[in-house]
PDB file of N, CA and C in Angstrom:
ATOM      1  N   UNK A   1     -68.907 -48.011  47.983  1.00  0.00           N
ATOM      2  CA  UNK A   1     -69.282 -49.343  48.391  1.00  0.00           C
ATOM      3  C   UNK A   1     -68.895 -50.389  47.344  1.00  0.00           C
ATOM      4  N   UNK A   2     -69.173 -50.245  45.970  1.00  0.00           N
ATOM      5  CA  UNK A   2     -69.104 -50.695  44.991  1.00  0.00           C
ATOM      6  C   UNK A   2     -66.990 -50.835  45.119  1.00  0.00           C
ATOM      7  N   UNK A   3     -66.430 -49.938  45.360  1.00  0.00           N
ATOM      8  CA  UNK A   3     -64.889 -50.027  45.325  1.00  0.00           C
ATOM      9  C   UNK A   3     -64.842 -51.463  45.894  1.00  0.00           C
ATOM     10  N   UNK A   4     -65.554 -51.100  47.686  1.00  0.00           N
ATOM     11  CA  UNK A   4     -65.011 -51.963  48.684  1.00  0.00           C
ATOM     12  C   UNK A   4     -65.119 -53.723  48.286  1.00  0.00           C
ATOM     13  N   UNK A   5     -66.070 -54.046  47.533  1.00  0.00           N
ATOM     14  CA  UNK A   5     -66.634 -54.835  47.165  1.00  0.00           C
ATOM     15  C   UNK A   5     -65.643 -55.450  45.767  1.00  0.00           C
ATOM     16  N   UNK A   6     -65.368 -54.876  45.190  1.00  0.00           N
ATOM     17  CA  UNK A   6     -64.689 -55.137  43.962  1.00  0.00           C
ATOM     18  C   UNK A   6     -63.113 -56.024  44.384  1.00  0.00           C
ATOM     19  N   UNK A   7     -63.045 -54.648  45.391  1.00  0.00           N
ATOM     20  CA  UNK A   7     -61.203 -54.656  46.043  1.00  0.00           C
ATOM     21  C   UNK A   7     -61.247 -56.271  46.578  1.00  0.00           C
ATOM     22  N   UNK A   8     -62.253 -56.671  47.228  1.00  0.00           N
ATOM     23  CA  UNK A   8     -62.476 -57.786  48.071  1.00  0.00           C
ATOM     24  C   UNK A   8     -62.248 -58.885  47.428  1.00  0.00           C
ATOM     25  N   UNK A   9     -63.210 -58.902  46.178  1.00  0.00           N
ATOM     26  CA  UNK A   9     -63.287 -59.781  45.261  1.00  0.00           C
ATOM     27  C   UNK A   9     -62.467 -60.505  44.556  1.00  0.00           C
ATOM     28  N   UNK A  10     -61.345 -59.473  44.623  1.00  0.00           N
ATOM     29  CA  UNK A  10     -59.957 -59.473  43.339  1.00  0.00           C
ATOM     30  C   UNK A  10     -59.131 -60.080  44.356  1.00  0.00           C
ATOM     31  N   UNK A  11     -59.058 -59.657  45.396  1.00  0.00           N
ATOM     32  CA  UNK A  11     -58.108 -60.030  46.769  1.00  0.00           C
ATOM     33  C   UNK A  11     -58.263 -61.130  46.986  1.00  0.00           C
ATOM     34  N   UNK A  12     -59.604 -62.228  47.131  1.00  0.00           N
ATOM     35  CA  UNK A  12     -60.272 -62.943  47.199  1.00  0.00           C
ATOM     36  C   UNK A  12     -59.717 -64.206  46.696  1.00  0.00           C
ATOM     37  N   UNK A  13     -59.889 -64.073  45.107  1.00  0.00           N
ATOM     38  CA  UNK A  13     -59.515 -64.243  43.989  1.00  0.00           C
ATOM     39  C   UNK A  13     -58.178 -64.840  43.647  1.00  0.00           C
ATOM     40  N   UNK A  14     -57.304 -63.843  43.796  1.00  0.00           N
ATOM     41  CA  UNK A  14     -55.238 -64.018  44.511  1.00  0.00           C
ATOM     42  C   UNK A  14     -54.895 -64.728  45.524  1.00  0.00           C
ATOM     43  N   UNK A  15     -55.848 -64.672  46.924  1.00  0.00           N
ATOM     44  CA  UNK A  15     -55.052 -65.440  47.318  1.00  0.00           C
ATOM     45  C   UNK A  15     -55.468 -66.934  47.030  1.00  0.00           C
ATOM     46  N   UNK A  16     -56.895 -67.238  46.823  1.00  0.00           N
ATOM     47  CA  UNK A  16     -57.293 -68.329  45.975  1.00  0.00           C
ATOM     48  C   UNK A  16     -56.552 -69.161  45.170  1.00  0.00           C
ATOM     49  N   UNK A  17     -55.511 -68.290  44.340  1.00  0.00           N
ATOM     50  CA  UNK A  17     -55.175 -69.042  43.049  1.00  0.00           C
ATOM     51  C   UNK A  17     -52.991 -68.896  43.502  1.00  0.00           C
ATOM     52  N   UNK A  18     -53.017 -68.277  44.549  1.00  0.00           N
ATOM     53  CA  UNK A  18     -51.998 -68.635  45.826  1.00  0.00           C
ATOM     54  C   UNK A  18     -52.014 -69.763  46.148  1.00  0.00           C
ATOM     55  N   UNK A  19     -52.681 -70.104  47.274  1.00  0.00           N
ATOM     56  CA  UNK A  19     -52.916 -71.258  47.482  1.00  0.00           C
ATOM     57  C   UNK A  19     -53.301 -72.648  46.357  1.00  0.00           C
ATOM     58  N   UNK A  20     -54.078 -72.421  45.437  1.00  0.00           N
ATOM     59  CA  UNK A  20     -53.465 -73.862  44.901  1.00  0.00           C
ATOM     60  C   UNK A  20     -52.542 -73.730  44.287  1.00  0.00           C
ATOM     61  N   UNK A  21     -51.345 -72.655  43.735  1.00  0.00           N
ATOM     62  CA  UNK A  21     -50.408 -73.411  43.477  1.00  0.00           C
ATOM     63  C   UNK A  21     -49.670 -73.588  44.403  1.00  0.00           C
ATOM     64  N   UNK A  22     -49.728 -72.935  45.742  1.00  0.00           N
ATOM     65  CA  UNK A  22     -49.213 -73.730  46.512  1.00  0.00           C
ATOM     66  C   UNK A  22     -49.590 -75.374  47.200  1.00  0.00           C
ATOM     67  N   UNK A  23     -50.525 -75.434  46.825  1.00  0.00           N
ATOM     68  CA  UNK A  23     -50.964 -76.800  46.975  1.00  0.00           C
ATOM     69  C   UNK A  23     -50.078 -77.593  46.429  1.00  0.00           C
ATOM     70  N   UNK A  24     -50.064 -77.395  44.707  1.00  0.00           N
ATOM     71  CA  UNK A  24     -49.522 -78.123  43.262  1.00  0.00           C
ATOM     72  C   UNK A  24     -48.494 -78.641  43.880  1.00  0.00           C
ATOM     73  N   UNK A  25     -47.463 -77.214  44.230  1.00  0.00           N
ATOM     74  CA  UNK A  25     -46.035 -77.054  44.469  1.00  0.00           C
ATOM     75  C   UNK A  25     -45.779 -78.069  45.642  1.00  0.00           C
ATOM     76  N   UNK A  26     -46.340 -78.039  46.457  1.00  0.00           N
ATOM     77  CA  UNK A  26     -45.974 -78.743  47.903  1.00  0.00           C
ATOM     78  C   UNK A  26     -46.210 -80.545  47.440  1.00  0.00           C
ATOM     79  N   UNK A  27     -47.156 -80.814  46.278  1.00  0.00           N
ATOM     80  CA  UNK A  27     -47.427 -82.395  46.358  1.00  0.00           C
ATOM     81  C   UNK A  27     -46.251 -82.528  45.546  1.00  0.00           C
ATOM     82  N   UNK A  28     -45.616 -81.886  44.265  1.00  0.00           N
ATOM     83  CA  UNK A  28     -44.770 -82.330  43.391  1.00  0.00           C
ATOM     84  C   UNK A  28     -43.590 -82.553  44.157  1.00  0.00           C
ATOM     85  N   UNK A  29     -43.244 -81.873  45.129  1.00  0.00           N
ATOM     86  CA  UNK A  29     -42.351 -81.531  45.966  1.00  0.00           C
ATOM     87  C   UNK A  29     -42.234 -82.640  46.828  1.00  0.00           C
ATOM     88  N   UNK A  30     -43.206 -83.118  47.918  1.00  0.00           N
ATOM     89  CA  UNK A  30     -43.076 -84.590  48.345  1.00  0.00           C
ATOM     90  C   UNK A  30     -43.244 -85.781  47.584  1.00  0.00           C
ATOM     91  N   UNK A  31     -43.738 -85.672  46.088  1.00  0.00           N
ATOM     92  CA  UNK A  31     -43.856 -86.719  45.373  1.00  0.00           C
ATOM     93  C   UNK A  31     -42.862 -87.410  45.411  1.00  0.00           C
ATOM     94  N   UNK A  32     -42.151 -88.591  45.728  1.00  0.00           N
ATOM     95  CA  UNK A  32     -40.901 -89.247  45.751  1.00  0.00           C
ATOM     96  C   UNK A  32     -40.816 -89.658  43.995  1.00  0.00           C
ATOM     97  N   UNK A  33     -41.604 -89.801  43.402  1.00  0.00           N
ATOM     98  CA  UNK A  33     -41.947 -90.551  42.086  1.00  0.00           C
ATOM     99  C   UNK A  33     -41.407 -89.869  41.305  1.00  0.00           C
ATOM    100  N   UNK A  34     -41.719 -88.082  40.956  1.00  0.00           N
ATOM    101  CA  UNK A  34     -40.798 -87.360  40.264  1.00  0.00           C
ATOM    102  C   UNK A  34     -39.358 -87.453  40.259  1.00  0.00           C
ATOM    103  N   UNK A  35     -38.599 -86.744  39.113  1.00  0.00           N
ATOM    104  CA  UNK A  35     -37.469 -86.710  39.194  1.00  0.00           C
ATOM    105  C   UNK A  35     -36.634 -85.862  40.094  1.00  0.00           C
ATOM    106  N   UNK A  36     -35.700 -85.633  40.573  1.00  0.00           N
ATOM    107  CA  UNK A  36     -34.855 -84.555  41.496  1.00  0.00           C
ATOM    108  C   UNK A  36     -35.218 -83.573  41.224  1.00  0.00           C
ATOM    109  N   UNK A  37     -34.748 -83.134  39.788  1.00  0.00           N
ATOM    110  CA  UNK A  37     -34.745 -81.747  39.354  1.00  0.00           C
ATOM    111  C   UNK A  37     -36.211 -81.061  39.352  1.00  0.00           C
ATOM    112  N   UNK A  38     -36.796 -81.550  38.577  1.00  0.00           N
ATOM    113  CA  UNK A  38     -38.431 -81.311  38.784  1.00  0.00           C
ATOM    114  C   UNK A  38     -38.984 -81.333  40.026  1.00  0.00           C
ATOM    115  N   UNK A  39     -38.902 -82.173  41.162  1.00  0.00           N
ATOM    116  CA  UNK A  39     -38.900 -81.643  42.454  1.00  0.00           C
ATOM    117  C   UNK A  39     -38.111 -80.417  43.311  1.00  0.00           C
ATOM    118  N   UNK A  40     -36.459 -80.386  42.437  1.00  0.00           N
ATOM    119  CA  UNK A  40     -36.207 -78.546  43.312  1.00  0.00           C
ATOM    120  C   UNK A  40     -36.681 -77.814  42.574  1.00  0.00           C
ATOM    121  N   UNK A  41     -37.220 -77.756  41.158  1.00  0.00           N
ATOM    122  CA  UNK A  41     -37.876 -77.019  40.301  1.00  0.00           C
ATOM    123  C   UNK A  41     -39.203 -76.385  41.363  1.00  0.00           C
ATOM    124  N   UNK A  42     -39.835 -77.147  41.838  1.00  0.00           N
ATOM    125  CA  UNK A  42     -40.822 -77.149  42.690  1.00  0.00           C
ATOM    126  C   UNK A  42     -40.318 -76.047  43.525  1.00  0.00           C
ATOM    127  N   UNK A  43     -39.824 -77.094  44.806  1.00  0.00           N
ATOM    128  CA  UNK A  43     -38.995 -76.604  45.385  1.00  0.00           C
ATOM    129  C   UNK A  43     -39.159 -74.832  45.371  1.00  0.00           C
ATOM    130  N   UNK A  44     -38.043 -74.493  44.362  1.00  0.00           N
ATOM    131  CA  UNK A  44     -37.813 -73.351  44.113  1.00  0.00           C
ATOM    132  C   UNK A  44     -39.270 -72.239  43.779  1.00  0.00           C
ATOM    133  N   UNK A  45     -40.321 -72.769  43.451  1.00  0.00           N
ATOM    134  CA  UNK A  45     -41.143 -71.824  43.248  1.00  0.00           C
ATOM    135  C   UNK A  45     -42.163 -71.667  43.862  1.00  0.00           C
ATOM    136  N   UNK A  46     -42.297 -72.956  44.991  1.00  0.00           N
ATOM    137  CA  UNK A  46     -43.164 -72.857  46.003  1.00  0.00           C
ATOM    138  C   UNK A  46     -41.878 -71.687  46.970  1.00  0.00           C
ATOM    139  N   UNK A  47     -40.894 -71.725  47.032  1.00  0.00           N
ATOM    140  CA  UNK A  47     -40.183 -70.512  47.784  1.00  0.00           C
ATOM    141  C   UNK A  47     -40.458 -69.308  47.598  1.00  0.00           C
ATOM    142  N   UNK A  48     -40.206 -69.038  46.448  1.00  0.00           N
ATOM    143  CA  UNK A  48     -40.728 -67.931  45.402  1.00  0.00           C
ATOM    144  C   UNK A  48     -42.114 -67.049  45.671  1.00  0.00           C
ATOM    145  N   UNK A  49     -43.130 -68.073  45.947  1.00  0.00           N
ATOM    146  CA  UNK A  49     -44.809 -67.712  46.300  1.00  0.00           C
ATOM    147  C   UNK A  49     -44.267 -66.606  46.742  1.00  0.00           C
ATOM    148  N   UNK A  50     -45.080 -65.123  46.438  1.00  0.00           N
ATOM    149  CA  UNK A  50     -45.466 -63.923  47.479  1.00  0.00           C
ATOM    150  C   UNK A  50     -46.551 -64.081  48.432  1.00  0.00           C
ATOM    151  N   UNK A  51     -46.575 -63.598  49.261  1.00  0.00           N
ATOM    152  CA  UNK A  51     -47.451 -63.889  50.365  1.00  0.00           C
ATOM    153  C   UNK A  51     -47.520 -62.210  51.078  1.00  0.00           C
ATOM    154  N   UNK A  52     -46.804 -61.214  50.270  1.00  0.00           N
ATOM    155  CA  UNK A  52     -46.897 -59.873  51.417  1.00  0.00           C
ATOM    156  C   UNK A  52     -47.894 -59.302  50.838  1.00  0.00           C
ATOM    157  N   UNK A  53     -48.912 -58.939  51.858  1.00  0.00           N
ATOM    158  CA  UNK A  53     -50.168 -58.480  52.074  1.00  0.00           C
ATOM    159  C   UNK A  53     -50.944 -59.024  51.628  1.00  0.00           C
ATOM    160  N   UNK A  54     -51.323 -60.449  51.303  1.00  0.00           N
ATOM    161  CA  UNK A  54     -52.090 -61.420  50.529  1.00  0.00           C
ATOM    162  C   UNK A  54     -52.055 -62.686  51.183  1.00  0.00           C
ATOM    163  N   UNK A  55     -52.419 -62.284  52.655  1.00  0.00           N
ATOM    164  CA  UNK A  55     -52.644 -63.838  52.852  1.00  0.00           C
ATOM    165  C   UNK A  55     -53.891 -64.132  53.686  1.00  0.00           C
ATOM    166  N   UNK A  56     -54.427 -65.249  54.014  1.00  0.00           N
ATOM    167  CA  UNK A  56     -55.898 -65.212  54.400  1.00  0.00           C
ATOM    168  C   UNK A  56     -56.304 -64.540  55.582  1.00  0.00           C
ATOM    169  N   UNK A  57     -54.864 -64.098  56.654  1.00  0.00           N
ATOM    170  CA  UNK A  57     -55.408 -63.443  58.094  1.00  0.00           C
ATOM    171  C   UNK A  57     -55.125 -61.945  57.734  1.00  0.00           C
ATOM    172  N   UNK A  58     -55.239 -61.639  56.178  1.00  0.00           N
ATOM    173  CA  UNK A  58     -55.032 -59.918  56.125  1.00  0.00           C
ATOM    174  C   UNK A  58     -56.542 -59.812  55.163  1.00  0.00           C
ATOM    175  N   UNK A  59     -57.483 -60.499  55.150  1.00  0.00           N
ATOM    176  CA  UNK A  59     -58.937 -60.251  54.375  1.00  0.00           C
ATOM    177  C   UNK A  59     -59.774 -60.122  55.499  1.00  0.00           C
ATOM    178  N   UNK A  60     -61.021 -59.298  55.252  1.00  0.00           N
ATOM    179  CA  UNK A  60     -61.904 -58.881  56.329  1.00  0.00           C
ATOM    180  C   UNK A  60     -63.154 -59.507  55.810  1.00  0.00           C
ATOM    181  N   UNK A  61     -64.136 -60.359  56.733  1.00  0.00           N
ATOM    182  CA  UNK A  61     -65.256 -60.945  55.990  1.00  0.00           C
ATOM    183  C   UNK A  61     -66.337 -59.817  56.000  1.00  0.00           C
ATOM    184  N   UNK A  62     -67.163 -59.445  54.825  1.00  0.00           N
ATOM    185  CA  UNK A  62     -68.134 -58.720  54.682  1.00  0.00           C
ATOM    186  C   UNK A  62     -69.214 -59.297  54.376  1.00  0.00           C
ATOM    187  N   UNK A  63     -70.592 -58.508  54.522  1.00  0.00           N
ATOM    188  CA  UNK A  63     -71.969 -58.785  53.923  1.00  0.00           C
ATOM    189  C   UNK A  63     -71.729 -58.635  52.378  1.00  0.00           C
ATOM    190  N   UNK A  64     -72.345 -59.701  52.180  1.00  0.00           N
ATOM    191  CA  UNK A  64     -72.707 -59.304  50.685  1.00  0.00           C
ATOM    192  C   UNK A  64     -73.778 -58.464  50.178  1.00  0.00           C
ATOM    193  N   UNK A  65     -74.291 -58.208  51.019  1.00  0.00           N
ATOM    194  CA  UNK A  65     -75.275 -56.734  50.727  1.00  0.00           C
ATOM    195  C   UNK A  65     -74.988 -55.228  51.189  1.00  0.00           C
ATOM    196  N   UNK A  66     -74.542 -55.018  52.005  1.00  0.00           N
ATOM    197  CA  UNK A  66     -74.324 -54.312  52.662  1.00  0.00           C
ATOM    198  C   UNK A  66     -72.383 -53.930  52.744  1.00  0.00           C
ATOM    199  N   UNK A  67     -72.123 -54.902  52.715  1.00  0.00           N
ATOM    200  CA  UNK A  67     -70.466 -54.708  52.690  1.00  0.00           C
ATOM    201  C   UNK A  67     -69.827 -54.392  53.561  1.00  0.00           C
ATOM    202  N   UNK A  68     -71.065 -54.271  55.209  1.00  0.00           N
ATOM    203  CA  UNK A  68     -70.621 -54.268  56.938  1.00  0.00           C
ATOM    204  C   UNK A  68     -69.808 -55.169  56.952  1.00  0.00           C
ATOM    205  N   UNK A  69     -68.469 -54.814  58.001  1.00  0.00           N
ATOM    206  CA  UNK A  69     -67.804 -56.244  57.921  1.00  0.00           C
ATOM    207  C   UNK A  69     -67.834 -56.033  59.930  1.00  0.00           C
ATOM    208  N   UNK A  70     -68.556 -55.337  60.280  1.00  0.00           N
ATOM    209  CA  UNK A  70     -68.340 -55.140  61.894  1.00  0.00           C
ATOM    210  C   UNK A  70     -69.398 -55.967  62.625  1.00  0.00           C
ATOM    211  N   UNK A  71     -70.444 -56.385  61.907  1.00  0.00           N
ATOM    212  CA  UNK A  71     -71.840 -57.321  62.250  1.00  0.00           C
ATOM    213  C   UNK A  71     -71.802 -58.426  61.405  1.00  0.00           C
ATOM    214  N   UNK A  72     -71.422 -58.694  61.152  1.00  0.00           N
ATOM    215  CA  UNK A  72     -70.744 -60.091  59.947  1.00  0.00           C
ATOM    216  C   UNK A  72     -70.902 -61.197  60.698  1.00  0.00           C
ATOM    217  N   UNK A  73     -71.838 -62.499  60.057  1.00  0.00           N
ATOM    218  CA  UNK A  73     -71.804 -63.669  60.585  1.00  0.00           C
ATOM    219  C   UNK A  73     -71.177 -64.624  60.090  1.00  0.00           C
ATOM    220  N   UNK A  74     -70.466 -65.362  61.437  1.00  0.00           N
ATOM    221  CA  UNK A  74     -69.528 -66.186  60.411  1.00  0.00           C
ATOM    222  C   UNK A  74     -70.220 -67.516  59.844  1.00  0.00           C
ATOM    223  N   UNK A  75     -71.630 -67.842  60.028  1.00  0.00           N
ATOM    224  CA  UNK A  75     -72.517 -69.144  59.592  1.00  0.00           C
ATOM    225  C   UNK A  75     -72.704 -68.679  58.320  1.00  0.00           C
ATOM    226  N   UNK A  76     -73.174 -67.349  58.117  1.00  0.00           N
ATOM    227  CA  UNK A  76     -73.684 -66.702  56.529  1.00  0.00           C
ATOM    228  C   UNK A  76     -72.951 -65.636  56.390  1.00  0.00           C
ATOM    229  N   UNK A  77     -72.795 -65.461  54.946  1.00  0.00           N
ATOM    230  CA  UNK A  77     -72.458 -64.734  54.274  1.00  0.00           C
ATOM    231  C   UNK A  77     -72.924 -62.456  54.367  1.00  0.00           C
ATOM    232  N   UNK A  78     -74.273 -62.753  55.317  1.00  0.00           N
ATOM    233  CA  UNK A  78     -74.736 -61.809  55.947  1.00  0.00           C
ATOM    234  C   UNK A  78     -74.644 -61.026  57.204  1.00  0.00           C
ATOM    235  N   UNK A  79     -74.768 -59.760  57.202  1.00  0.00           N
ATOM    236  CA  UNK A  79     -74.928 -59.084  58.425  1.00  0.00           C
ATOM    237  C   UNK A  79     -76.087 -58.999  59.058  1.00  0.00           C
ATOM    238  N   UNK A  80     -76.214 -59.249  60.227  1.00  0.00           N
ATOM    239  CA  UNK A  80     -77.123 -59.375  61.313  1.00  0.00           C
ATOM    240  C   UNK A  80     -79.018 -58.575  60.261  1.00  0.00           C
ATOM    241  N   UNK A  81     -78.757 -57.599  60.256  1.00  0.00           N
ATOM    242  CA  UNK A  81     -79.849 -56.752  59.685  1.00  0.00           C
ATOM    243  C   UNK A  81     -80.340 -57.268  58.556  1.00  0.00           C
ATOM    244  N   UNK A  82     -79.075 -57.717  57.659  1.00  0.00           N
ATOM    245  CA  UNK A  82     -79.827 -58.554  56.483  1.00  0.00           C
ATOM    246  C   UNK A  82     -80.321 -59.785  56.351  1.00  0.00           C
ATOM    247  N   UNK A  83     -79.900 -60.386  57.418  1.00  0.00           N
ATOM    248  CA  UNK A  83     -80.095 -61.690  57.845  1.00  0.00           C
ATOM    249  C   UNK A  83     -81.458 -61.458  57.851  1.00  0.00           C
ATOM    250  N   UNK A  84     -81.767 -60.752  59.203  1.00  0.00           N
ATOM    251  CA  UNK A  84     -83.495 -60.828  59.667  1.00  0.00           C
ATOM    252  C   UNK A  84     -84.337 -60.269  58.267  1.00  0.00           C
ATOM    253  N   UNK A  85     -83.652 -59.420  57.885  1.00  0.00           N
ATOM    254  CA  UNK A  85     -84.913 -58.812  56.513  1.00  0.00           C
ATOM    255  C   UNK A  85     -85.058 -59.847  55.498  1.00  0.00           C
ATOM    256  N   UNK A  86     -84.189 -60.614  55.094  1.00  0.00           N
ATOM    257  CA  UNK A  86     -84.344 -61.438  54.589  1.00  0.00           C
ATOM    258  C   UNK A  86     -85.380 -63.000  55.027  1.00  0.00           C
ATOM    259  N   UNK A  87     -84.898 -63.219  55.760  1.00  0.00           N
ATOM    260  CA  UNK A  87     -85.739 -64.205  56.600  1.00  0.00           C
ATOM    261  C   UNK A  87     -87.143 -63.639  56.856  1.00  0.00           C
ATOM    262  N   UNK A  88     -87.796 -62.480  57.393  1.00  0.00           N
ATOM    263  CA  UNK A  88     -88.466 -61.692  57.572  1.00  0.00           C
ATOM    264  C   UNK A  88     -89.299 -61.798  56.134  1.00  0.00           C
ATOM    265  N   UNK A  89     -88.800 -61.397  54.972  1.00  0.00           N
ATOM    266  CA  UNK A  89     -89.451 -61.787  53.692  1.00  0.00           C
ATOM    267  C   UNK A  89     -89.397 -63.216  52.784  1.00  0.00           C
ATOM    268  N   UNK A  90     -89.257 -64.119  53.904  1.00  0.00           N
ATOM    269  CA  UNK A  90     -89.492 -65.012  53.101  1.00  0.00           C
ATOM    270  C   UNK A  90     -88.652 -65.691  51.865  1.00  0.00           C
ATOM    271  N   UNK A  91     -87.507 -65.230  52.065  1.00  0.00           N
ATOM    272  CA  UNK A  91     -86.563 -65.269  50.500  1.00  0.00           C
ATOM    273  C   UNK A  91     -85.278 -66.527  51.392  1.00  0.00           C
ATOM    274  N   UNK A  92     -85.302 -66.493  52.269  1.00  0.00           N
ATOM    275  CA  UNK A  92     -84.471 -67.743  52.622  1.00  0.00           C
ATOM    276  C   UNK A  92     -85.397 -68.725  52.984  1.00  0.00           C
ATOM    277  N   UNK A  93     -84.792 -69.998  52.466  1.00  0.00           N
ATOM    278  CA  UNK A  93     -85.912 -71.025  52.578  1.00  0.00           C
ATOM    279  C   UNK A  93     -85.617 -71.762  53.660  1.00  0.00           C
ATOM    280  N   UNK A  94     -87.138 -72.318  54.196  1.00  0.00           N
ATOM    281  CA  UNK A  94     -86.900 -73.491  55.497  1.00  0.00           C
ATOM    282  C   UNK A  94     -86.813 -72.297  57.103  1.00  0.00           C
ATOM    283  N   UNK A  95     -86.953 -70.922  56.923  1.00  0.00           N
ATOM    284  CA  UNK A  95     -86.625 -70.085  58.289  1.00  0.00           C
ATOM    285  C   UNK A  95     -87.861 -69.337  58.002  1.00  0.00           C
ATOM    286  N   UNK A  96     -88.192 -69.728  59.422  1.00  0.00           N
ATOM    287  CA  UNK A  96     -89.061 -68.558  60.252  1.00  0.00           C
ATOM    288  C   UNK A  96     -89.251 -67.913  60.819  1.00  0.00           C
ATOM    289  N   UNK A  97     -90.040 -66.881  61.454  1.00  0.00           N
ATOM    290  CA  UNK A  97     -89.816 -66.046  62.408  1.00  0.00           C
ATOM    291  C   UNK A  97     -90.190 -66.890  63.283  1.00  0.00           C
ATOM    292  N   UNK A  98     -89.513 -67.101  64.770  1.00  0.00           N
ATOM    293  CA  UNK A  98     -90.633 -67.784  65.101  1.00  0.00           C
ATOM    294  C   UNK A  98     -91.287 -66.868  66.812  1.00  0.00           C
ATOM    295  N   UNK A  99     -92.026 -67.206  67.122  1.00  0.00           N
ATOM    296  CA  UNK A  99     -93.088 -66.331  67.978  1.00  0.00           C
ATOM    297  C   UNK A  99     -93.041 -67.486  69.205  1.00  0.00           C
ATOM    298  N   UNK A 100     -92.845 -66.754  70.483  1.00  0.00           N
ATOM    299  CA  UNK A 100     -92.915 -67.290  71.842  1.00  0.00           C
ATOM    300  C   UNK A 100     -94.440 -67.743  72.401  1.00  0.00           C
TER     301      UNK A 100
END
């Protein structure tokens, strides 16, 4: 469990720091203000980016407790079961059980 969790993290992490330099790359790149070269400089290494097997529609969302990713909510960070136990004890604030 502890693997699955780690693997996630690091994955997480990469494509995170992917994306802003692809961010960087793409503004220097339309910047008209820079010089030529420093813009194909750009250019060239926003091309460059890897993207195989690292991109945001190849990550699976998991519980952070549990590390279910098949009952996974996409509002919280939790799976269905931990949701209620949690709420259930009182440890998320502002939610209740509430009774018909």
């Amino acid at each position: 469990m502890k693997k699955l969790l780690e693997k996630d993290k690091a994955a997480r992490t990469q494509i995170k720091e992917i994306e802003i330099k692809n961010i960087v790359f793409k503004s220097i790149f339309q910047n008209l203000n820079f010089l030529v070269l420093t813009r194909w400089n750009a250019f060239i290494k926003l091309s460059n980016l890897s993207y195989t097997n690292r991109t945001k529609n190849s990550l699976t969302n998991r519980c952070v407790y549990s590390i279910n990713k098949k009952r996974h909510s996409k509002l919280t960070n939790f799976s269905r079961q931990i949701f209620l136990k949690l709420t259930r004890s009182g440890q998320i604030s502002s939610l209740k059980k509430s009774s018909w």
